[in-house]
Protein backbone atom coordinates (compact mmCIF):
# COMPACT_ATOMS: atom_id res chain seq x y z
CA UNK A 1 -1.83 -22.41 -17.63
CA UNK A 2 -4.80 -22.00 -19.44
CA UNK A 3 -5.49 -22.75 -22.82
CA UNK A 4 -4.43 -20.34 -26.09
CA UNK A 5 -5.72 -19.26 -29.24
CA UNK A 6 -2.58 -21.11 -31.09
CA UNK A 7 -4.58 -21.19 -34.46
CA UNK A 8 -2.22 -18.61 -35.96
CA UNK A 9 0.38 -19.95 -38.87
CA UNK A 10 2.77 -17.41 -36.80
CA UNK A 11 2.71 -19.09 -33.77
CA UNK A 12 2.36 -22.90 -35.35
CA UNK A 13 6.09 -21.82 -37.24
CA UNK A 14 7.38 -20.79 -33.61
CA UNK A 15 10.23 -23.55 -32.72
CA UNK A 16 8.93 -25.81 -30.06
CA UNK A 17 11.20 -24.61 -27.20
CA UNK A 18 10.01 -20.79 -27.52
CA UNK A 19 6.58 -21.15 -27.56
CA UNK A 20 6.03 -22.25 -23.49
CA UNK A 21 8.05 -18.89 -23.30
CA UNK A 22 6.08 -16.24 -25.95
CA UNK A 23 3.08 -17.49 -24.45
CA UNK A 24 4.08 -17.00 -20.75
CA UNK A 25 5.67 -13.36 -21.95
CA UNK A 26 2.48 -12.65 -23.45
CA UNK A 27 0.67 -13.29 -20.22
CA UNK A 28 3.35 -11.05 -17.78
CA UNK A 29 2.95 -8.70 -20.51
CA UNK A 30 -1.14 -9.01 -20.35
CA UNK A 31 -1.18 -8.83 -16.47
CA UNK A 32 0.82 -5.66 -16.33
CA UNK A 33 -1.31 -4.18 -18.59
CA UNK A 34 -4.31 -4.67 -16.46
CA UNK A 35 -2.86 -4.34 -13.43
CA UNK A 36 -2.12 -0.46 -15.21
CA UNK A 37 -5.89 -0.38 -16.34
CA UNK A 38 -6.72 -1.36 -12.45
CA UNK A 39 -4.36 1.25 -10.50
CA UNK A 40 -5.68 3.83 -12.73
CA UNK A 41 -8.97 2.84 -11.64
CA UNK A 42 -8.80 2.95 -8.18
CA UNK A 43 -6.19 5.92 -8.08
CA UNK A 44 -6.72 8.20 -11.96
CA UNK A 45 -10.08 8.20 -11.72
CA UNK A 46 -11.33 9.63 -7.77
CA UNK A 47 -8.41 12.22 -8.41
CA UNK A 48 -9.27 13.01 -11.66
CA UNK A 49 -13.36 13.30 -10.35
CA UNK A 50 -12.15 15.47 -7.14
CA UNK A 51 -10.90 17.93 -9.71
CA UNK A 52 -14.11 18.38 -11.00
CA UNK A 53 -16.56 17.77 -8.10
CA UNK A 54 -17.83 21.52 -8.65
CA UNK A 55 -18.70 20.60 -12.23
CA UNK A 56 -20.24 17.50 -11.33
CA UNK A 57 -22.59 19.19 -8.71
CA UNK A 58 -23.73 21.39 -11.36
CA UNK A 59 -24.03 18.40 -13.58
CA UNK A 60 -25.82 16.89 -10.78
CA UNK A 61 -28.87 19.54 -10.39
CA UNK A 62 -29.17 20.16 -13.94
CA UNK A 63 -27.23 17.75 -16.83
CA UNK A 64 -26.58 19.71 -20.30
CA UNK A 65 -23.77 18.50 -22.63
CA UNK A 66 -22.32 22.19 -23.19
CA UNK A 67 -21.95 21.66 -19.14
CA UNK A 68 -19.90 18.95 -19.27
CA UNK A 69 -18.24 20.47 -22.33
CA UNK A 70 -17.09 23.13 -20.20
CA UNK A 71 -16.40 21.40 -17.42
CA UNK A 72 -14.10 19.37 -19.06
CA UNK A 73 -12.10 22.26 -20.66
CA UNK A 74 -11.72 24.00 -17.74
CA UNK A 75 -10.59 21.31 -15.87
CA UNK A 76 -7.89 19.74 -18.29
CA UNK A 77 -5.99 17.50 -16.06
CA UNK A 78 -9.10 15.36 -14.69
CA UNK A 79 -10.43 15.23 -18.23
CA UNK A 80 -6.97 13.76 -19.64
CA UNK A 81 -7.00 11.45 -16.70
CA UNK A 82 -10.26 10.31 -17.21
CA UNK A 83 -9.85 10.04 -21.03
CA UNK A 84 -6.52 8.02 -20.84
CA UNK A 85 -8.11 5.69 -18.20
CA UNK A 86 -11.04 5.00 -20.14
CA UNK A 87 -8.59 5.12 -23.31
CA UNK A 88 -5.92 2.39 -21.68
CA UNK A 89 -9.13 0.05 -20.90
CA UNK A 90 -10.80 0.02 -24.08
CA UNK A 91 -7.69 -0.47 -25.46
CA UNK A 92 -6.53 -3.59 -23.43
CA UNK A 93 -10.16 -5.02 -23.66
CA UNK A 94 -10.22 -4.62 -27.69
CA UNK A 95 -6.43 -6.13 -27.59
CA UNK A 96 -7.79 -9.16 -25.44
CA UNK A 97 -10.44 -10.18 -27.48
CA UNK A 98 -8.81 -9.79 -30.87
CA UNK A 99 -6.31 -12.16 -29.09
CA UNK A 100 -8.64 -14.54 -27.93
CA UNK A 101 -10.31 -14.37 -31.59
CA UNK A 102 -7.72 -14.38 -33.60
CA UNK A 103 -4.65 -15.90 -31.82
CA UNK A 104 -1.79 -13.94 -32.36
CA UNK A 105 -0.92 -12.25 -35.33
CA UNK A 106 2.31 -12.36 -37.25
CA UNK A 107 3.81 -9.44 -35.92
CA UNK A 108 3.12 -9.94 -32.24
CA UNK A 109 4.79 -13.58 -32.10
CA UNK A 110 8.02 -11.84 -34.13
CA UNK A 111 7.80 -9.14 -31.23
CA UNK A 112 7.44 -11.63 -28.19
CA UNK A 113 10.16 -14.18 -30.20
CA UNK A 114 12.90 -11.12 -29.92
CA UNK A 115 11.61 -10.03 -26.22
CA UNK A 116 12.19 -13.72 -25.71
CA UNK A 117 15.47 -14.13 -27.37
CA UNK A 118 16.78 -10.90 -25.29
CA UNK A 119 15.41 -12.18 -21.77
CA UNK A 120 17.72 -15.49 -22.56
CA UNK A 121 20.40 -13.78 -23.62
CA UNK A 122 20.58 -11.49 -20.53
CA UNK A 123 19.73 -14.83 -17.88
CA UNK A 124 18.49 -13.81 -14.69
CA UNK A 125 19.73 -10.73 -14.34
CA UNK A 126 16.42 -9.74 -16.41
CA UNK A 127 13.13 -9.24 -14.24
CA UNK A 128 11.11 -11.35 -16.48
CA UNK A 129 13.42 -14.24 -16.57
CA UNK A 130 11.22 -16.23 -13.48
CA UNK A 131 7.94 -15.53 -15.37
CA UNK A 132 9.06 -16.11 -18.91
CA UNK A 133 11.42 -19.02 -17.99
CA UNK A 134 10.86 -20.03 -14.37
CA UNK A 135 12.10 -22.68 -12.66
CA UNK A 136 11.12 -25.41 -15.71
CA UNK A 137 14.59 -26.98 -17.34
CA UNK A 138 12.05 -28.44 -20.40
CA UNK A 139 11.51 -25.21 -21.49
CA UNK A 140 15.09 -24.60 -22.08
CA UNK A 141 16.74 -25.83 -25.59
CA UNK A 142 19.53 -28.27 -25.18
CA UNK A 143 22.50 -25.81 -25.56
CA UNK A 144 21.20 -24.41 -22.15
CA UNK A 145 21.17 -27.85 -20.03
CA UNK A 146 23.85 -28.66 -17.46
């Protein structure tokens, strides 16, 4: 696993058994995010520029703003595509480096602790159970050992 931003008083409060587990939820929780960002990519955004091929042939030949201003009215669908594509990868970029900056904040490591907390209580009946607690016993408290 590679290594954290664990500066965060948050995080250094954490008991010892939960933190292997908030960090690998954080990282399931990271890659579905991107994976998100990535199927937009390849899927949103060619649908979302077929709906306005005709405005970007006109764009093409001759570029003015009140163009693509009207283009993008007219053609609401592809322009909501587009913007929550461009929206949900700004978004998860800005997220990543605040994390990698900062660590994580106060709030986020009382969100993951609960997630956590409700992935154990429901066992492995949950789909996150493997990647938050996998096959590694250590990461379980006592209570939980055979």
């Amino acid at each position: 696993m590679r290594s954290e931003p664990t500066r965060s008083r948050a995080f250094k409060a954490l008991e010892p058994e939960l933190k292997e587990p908030v960090q690998r939820l954080y990282h399931a929780q990271q890659q579905q995010r991107w994976r998100l960002v990535l199927l937009l990519w390849w899927g949103g955004v060619p649908l979302s520029l077929w709906g306005l091929r005709q405005t970007l042939a006109l764009l093409w030949e001759y570029f003015t703003w009140s163009a693509l201003r009207y283009g993008l009215i007219y053609h609401p669908i592809s322009a909501l595509g587009l913007l929550v594509t461009v929206l949900l990868t700004l978004t998860s970029a800005f997220a990543e480096l605040g994390f990698r900056r900062w660590g994580y904040s106060g709030q986020e490591v009382r969100r993951l602790k609960r997630q956590v907390e409700r992935i154990r209580a429901k066992g492995e009946k949950h789909p996150l159970w493997a990647k938050v607690w996998g096959d590694d016993s250590s990461v379980l408290g006592a209570e939980d050992r055979d």
